[in-house]
PDB file of N, CA and C in Angstrom:
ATOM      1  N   UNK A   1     134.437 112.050 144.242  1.00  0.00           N
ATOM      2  CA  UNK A   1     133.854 112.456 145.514  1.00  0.00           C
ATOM      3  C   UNK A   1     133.551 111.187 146.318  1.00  0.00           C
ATOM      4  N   UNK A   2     134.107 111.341 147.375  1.00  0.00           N
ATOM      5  CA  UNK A   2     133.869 109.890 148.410  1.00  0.00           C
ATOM      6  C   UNK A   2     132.276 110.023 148.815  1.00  0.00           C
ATOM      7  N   UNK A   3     132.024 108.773 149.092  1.00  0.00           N
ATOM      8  CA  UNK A   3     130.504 108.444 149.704  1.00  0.00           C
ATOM      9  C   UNK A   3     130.102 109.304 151.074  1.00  0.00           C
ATOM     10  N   UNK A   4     131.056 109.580 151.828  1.00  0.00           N
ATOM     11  CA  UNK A   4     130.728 110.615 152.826  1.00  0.00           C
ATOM     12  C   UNK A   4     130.364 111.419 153.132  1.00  0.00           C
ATOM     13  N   UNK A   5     131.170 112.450 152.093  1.00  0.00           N
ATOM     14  CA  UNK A   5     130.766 114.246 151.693  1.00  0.00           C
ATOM     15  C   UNK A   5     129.644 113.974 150.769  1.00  0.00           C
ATOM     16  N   UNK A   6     129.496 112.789 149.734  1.00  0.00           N
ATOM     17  CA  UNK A   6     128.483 113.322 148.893  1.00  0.00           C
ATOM     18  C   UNK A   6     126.910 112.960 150.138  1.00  0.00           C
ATOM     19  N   UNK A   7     127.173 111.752 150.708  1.00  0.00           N
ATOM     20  CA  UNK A   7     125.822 111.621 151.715  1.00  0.00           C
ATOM     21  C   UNK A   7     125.768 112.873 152.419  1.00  0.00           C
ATOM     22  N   UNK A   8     126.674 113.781 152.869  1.00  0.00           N
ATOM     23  CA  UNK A   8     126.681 115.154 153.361  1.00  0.00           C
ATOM     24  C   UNK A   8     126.449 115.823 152.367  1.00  0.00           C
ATOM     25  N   UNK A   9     126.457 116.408 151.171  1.00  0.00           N
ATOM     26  CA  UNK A   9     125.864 116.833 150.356  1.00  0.00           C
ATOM     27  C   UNK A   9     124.554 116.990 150.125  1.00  0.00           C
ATOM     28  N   UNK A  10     124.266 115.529 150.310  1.00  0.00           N
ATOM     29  CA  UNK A  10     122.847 115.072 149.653  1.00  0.00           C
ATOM     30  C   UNK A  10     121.972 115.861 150.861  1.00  0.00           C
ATOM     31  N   UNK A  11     122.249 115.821 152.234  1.00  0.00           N
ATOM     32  CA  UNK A  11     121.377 115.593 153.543  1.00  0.00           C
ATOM     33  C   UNK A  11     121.418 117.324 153.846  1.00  0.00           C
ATOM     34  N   UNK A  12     122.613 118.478 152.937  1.00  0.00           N
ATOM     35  CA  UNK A  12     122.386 119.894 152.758  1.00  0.00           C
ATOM     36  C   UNK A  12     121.611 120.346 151.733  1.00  0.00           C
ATOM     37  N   UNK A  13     121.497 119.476 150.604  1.00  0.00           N
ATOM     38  CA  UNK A  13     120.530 119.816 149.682  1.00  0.00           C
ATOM     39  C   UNK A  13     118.863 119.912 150.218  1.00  0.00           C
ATOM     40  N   UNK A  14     118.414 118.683 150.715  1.00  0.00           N
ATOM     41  CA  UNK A  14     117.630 118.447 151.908  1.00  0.00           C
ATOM     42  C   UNK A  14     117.152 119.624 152.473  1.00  0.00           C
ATOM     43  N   UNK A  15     117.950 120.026 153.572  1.00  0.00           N
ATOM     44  CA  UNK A  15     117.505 121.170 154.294  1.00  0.00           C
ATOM     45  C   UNK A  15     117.351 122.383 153.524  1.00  0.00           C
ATOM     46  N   UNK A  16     118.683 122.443 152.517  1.00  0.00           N
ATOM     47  CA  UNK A  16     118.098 123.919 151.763  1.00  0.00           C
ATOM     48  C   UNK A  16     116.658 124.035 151.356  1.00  0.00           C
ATOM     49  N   UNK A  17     116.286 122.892 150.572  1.00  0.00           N
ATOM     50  CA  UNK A  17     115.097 122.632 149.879  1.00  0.00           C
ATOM     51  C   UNK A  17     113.746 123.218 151.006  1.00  0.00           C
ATOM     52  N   UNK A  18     114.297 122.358 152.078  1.00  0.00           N
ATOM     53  CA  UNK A  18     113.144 122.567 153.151  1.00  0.00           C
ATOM     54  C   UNK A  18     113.174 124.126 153.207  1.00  0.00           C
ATOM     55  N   UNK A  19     114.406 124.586 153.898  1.00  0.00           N
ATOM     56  CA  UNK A  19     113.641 125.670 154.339  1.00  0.00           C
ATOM     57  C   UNK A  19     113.443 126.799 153.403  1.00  0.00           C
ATOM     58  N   UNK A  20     113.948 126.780 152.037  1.00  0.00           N
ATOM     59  CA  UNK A  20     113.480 127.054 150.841  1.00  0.00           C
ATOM     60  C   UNK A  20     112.041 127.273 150.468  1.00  0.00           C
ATOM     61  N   UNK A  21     111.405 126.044 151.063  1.00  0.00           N
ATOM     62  CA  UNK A  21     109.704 125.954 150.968  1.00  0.00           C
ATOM     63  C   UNK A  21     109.253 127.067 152.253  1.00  0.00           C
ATOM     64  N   UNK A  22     109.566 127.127 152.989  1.00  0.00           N
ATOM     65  CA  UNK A  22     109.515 127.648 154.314  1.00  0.00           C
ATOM     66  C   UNK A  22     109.451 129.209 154.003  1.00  0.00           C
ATOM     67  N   UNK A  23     110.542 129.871 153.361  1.00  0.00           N
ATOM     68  CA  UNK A  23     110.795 131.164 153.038  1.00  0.00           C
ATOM     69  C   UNK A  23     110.029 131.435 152.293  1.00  0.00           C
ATOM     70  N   UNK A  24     109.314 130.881 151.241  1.00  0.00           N
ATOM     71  CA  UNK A  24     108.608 130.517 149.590  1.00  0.00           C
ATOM     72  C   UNK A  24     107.106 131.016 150.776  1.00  0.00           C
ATOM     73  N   UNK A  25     106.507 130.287 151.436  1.00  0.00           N
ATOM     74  CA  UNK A  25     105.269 130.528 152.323  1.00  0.00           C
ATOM     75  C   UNK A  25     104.850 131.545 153.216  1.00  0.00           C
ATOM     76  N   UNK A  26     106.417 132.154 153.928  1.00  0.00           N
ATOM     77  CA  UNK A  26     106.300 133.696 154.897  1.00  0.00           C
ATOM     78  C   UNK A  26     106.178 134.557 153.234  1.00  0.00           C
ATOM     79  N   UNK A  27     106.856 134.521 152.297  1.00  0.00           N
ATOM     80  CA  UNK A  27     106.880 135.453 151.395  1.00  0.00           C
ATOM     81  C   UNK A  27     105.023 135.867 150.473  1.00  0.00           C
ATOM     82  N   UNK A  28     104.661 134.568 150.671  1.00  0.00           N
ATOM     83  CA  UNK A  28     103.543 135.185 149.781  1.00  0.00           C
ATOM     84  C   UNK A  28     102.241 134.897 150.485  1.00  0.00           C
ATOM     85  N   UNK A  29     102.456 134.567 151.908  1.00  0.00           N
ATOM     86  CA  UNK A  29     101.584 134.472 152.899  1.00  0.00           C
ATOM     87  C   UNK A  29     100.710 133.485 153.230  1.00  0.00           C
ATOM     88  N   UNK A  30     101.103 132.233 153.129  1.00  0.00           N
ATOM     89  CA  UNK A  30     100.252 131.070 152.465  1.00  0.00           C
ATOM     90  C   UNK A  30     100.420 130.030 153.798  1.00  0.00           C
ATOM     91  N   UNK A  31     101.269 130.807 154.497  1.00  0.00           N
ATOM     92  CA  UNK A  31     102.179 130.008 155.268  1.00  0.00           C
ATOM     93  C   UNK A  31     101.049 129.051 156.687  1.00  0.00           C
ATOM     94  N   UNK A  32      99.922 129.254 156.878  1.00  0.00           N
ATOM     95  CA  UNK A  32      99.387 128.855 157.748  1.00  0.00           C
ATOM     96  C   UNK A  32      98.018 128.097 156.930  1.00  0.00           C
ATOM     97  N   UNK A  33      97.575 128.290 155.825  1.00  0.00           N
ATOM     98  CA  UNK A  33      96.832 127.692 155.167  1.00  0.00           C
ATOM     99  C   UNK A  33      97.612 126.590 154.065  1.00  0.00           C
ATOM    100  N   UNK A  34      98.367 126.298 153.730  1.00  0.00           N
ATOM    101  CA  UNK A  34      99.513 125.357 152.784  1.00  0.00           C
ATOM    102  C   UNK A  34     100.835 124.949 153.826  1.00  0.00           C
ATOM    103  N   UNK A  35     101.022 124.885 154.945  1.00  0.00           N
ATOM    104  CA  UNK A  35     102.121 124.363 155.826  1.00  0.00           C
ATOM    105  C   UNK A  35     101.739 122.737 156.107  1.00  0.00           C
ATOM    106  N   UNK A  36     102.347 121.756 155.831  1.00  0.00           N
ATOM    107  CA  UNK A  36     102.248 120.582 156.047  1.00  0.00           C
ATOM    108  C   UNK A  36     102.968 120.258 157.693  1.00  0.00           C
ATOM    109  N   UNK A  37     102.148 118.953 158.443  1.00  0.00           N
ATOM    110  CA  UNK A  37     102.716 119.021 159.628  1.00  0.00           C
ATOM    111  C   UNK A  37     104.190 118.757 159.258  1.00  0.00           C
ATOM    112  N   UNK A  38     104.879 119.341 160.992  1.00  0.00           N
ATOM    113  CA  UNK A  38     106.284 119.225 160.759  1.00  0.00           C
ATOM    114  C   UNK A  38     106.788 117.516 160.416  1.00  0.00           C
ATOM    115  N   UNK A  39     107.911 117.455 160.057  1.00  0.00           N
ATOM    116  CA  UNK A  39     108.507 116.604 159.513  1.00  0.00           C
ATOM    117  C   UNK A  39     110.438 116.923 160.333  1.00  0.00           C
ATOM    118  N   UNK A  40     110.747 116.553 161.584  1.00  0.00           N
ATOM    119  CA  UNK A  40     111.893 117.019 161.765  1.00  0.00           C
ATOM    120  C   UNK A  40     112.729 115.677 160.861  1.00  0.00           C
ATOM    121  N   UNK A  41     113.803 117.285 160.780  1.00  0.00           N
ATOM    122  CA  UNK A  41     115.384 116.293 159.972  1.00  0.00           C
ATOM    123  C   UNK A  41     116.058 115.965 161.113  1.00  0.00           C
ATOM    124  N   UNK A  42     116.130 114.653 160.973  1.00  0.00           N
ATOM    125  CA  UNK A  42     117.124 113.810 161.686  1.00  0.00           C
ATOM    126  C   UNK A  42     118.308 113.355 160.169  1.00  0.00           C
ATOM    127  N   UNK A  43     119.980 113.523 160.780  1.00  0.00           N
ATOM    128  CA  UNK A  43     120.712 112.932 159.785  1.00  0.00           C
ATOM    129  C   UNK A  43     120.859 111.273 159.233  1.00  0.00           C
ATOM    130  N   UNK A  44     120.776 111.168 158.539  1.00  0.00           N
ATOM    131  CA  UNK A  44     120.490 109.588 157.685  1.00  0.00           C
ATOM    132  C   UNK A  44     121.928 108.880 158.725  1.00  0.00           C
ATOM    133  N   UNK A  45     121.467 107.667 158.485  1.00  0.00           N
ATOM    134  CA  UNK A  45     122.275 106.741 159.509  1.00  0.00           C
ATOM    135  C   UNK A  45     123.970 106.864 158.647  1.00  0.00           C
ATOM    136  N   UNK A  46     124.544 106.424 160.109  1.00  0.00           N
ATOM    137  CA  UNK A  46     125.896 106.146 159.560  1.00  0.00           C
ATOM    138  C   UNK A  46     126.993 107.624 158.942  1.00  0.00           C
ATOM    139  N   UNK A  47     126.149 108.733 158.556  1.00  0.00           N
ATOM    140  CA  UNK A  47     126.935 109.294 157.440  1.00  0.00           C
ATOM    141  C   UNK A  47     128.895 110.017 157.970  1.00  0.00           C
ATOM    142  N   UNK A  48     128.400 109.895 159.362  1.00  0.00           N
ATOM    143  CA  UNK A  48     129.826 110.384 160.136  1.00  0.00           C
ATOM    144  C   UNK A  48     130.012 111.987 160.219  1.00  0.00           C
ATOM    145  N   UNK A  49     131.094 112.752 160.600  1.00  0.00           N
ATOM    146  CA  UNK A  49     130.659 114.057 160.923  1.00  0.00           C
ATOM    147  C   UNK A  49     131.269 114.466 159.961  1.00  0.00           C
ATOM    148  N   UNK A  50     130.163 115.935 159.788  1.00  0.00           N
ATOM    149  CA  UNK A  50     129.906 117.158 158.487  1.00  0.00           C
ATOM    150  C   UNK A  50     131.746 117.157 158.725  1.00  0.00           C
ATOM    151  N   UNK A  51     132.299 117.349 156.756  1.00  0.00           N
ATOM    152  CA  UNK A  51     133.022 117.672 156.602  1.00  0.00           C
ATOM    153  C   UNK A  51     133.352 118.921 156.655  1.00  0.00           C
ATOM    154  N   UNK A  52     134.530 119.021 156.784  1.00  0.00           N
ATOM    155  CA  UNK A  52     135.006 120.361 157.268  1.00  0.00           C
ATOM    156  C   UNK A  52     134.464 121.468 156.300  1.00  0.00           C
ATOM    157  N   UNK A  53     134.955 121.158 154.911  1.00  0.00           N
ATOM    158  CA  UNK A  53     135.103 122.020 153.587  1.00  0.00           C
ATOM    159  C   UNK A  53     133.204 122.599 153.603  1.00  0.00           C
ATOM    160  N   UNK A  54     132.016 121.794 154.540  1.00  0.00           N
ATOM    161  CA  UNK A  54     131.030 121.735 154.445  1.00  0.00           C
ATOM    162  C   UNK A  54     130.438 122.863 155.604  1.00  0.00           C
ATOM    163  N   UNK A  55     130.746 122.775 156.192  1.00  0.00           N
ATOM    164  CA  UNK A  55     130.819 123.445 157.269  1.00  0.00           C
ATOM    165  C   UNK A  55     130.476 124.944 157.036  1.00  0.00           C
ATOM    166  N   UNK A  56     130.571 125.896 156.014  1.00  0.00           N
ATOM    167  CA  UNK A  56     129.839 127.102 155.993  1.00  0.00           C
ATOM    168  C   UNK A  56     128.575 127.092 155.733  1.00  0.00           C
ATOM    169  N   UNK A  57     128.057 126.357 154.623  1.00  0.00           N
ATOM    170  CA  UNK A  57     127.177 125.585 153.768  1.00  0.00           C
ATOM    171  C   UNK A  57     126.023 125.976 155.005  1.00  0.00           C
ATOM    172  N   UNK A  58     126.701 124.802 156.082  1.00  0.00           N
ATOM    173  CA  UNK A  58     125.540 124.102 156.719  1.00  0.00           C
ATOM    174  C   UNK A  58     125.117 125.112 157.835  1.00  0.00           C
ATOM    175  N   UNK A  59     126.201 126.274 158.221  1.00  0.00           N
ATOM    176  CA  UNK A  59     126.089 127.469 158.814  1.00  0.00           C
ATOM    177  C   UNK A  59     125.195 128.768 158.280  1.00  0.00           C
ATOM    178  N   UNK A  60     125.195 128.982 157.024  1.00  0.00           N
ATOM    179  CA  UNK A  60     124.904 129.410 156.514  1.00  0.00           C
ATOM    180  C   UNK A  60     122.711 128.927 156.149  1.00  0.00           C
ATOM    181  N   UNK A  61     123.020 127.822 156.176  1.00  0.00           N
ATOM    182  CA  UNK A  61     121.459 126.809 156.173  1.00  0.00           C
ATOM    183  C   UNK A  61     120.571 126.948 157.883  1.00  0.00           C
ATOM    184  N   UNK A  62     121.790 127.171 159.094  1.00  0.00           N
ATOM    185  CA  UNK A  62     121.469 126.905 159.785  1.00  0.00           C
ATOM    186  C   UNK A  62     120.624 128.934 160.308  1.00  0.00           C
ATOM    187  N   UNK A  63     121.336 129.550 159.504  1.00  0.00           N
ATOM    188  CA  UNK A  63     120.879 130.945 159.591  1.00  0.00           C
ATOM    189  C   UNK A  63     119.574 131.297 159.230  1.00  0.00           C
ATOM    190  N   UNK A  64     119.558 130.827 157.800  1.00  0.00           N
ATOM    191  CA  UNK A  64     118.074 130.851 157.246  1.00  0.00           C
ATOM    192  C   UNK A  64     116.971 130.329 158.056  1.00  0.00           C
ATOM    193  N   UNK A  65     117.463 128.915 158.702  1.00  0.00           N
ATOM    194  CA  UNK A  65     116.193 128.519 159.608  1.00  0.00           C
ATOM    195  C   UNK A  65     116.130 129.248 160.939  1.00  0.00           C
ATOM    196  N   UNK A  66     117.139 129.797 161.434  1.00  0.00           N
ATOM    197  CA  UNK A  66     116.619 130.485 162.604  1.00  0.00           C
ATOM    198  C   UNK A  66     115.913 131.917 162.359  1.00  0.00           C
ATOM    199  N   UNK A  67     116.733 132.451 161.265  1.00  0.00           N
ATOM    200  CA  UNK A  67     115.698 133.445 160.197  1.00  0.00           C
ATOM    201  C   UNK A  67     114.582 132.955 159.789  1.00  0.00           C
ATOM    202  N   UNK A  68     113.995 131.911 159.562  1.00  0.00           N
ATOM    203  CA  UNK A  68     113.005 131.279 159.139  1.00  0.00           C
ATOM    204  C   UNK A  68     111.837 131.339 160.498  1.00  0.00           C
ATOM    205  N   UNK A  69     112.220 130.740 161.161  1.00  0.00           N
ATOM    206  CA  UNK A  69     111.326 130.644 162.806  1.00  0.00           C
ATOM    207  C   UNK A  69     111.171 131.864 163.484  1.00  0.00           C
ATOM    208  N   UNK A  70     111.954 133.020 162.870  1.00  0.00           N
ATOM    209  CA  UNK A  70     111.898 134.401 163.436  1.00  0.00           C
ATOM    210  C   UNK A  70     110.589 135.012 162.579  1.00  0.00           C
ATOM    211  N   UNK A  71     111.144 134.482 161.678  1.00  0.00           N
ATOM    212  CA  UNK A  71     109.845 135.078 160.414  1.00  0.00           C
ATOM    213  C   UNK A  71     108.345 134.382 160.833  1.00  0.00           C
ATOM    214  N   UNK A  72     108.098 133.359 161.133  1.00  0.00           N
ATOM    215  CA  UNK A  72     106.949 132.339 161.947  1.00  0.00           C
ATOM    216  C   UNK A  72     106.236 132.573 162.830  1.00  0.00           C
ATOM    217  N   UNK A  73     107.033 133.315 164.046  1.00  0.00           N
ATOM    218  CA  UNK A  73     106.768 133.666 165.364  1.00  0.00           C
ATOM    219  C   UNK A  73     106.304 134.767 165.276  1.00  0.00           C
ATOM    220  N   UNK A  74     106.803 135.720 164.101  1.00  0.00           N
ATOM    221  CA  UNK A  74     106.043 137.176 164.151  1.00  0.00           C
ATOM    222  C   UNK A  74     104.878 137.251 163.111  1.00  0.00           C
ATOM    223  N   UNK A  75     104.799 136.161 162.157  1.00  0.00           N
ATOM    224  CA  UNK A  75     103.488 136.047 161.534  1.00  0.00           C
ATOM    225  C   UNK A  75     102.550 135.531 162.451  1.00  0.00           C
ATOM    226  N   UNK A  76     102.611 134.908 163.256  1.00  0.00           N
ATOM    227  CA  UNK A  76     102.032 133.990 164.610  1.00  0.00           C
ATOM    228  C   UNK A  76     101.500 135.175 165.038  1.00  0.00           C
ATOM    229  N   UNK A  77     102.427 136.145 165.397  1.00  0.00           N
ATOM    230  CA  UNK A  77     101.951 137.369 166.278  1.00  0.00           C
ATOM    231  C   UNK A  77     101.144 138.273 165.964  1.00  0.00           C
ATOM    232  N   UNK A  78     101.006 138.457 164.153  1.00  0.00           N
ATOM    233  CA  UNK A  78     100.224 139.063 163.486  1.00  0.00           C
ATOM    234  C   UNK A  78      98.888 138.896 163.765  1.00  0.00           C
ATOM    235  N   UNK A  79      99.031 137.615 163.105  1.00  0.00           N
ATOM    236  CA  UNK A  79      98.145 136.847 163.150  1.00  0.00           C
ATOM    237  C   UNK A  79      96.515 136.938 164.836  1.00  0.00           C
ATOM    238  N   UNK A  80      97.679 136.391 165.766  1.00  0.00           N
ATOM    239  CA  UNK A  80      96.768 136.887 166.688  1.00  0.00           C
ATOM    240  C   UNK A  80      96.441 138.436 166.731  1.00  0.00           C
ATOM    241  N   UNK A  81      97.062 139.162 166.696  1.00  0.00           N
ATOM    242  CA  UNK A  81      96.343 140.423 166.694  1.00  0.00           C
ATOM    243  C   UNK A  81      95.289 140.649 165.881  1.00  0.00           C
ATOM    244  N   UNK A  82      95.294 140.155 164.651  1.00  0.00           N
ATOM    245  CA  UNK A  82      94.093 140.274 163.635  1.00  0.00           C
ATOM    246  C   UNK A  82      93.154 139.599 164.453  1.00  0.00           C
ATOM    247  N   UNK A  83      93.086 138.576 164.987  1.00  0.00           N
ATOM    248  CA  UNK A  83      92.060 137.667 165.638  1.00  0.00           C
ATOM    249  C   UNK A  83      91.234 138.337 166.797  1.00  0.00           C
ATOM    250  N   UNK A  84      92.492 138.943 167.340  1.00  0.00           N
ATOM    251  CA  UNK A  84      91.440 140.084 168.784  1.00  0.00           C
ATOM    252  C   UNK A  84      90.932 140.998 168.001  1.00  0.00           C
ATOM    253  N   UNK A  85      91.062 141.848 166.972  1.00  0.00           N
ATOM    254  CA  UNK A  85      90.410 142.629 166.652  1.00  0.00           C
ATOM    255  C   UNK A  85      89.059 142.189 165.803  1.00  0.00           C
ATOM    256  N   UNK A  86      89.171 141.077 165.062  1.00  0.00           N
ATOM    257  CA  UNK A  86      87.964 140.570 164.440  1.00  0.00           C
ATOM    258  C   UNK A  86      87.192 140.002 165.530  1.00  0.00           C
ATOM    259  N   UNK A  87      87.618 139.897 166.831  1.00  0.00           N
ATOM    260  CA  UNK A  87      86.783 139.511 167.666  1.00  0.00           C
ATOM    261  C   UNK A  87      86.192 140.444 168.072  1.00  0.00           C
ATOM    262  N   UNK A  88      86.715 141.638 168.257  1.00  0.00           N
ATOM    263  CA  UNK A  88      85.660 143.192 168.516  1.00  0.00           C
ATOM    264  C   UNK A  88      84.687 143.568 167.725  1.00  0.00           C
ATOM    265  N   UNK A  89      84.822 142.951 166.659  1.00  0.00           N
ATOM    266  CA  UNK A  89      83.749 143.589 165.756  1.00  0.00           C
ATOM    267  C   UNK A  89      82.353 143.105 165.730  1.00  0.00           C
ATOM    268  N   UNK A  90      81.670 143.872 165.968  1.00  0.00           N
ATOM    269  CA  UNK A  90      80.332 143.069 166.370  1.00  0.00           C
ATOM    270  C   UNK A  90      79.291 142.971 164.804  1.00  0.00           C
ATOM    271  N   UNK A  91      78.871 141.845 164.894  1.00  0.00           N
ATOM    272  CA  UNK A  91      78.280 141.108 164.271  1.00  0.00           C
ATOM    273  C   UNK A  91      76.687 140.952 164.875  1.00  0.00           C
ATOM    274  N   UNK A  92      75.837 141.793 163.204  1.00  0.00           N
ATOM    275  CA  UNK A  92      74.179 142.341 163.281  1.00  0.00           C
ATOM    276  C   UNK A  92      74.300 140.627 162.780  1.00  0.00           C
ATOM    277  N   UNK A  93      73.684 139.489 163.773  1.00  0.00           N
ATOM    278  CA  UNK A  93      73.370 138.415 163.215  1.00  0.00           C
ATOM    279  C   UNK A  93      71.958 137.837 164.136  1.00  0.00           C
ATOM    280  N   UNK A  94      71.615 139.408 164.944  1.00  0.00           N
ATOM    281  CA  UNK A  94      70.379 139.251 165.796  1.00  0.00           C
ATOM    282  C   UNK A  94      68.971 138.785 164.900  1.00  0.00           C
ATOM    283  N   UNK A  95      69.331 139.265 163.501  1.00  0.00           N
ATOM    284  CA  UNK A  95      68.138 139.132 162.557  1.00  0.00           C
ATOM    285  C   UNK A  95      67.527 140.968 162.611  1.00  0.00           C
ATOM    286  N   UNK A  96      67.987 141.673 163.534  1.00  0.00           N
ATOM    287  CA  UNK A  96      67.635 143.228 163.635  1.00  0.00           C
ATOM    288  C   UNK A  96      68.611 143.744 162.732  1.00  0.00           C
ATOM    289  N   UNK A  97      67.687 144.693 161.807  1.00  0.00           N
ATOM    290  CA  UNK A  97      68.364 145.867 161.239  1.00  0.00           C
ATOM    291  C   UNK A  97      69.329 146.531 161.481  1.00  0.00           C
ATOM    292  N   UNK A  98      70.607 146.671 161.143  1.00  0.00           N
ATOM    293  CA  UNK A  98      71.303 147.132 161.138  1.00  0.00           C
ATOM    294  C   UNK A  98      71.080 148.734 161.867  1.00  0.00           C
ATOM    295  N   UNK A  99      71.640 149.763 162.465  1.00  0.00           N
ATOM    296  CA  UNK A  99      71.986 150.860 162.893  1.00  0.00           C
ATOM    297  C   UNK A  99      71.607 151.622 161.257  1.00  0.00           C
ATOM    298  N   UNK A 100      70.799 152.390 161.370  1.00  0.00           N
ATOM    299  CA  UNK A 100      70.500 153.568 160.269  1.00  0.00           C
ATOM    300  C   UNK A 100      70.908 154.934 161.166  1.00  0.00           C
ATOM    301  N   UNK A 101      71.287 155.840 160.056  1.00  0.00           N
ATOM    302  CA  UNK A 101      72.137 157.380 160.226  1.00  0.00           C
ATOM    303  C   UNK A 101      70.457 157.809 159.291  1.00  0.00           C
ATOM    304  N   UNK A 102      70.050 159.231 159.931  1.00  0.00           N
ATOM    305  CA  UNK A 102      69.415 160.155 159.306  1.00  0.00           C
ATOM    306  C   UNK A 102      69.954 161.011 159.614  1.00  0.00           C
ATOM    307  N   UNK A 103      69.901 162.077 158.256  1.00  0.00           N
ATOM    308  CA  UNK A 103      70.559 163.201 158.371  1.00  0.00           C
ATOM    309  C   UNK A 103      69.490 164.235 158.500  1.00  0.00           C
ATOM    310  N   UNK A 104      69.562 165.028 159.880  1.00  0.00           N
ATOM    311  CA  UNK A 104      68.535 165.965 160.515  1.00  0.00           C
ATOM    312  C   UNK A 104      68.607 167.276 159.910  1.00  0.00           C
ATOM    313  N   UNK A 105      69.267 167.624 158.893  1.00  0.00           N
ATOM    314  CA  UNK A 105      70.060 168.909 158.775  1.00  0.00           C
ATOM    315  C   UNK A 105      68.848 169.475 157.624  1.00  0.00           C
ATOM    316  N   UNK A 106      68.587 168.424 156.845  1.00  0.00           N
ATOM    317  CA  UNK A 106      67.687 168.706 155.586  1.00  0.00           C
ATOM    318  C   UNK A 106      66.162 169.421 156.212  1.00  0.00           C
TER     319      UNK A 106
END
């Protein structure tokens, strides 16, 4: 294997990995409390352009992450909605008793 494809190799392993972690965090919901700041991939110097034979690979990588950011944007969206509604909820932190129910019927 020439030095080319395998530095192209190496720089798809890379991204799988990444967005691997990425999918790993929408899945078990962790994703906004365990997300490290971004880190963009830029390709390592020199390596010359993705070989051909490579080329589904990196199509295929490039799916997951836009699947990935689709998955992001609508946890984002969740997310705020939970936030307006925990903002409706009102909070006895007057130091007053809570609202009591008697039942008049007895």
């Amino acid at each position: 294997m020439n030095d080319w494809r395998s530095a192209w190799v190496a720089a798809l392993d890379d991204l799988e990995a990444d967005i691997a972690q990425v999918e790993e965090l929408l899945r078990t919901d962790q994703f906004v409390r365990d997300t490290p700041p971004a880190d963009p991939w830029t390709p390592p110097e020199g390596m010359g352009p993705l070989p051909l034979d490579l080329r589904p690979r990196a199509d295929r990588i490039l799916a997951r992450q836009i699947a990935a950011a689709e998955g992001i944007a609508r946890a984002m969206a969740v997310n705020r909605r939970q936030a307006a509604m925990t903002s409706r909820i009102e909070l006895f932190d007057s130091g007053a008793a809570p609202p009591a129910y008697l039942d008049r019927a007895m």
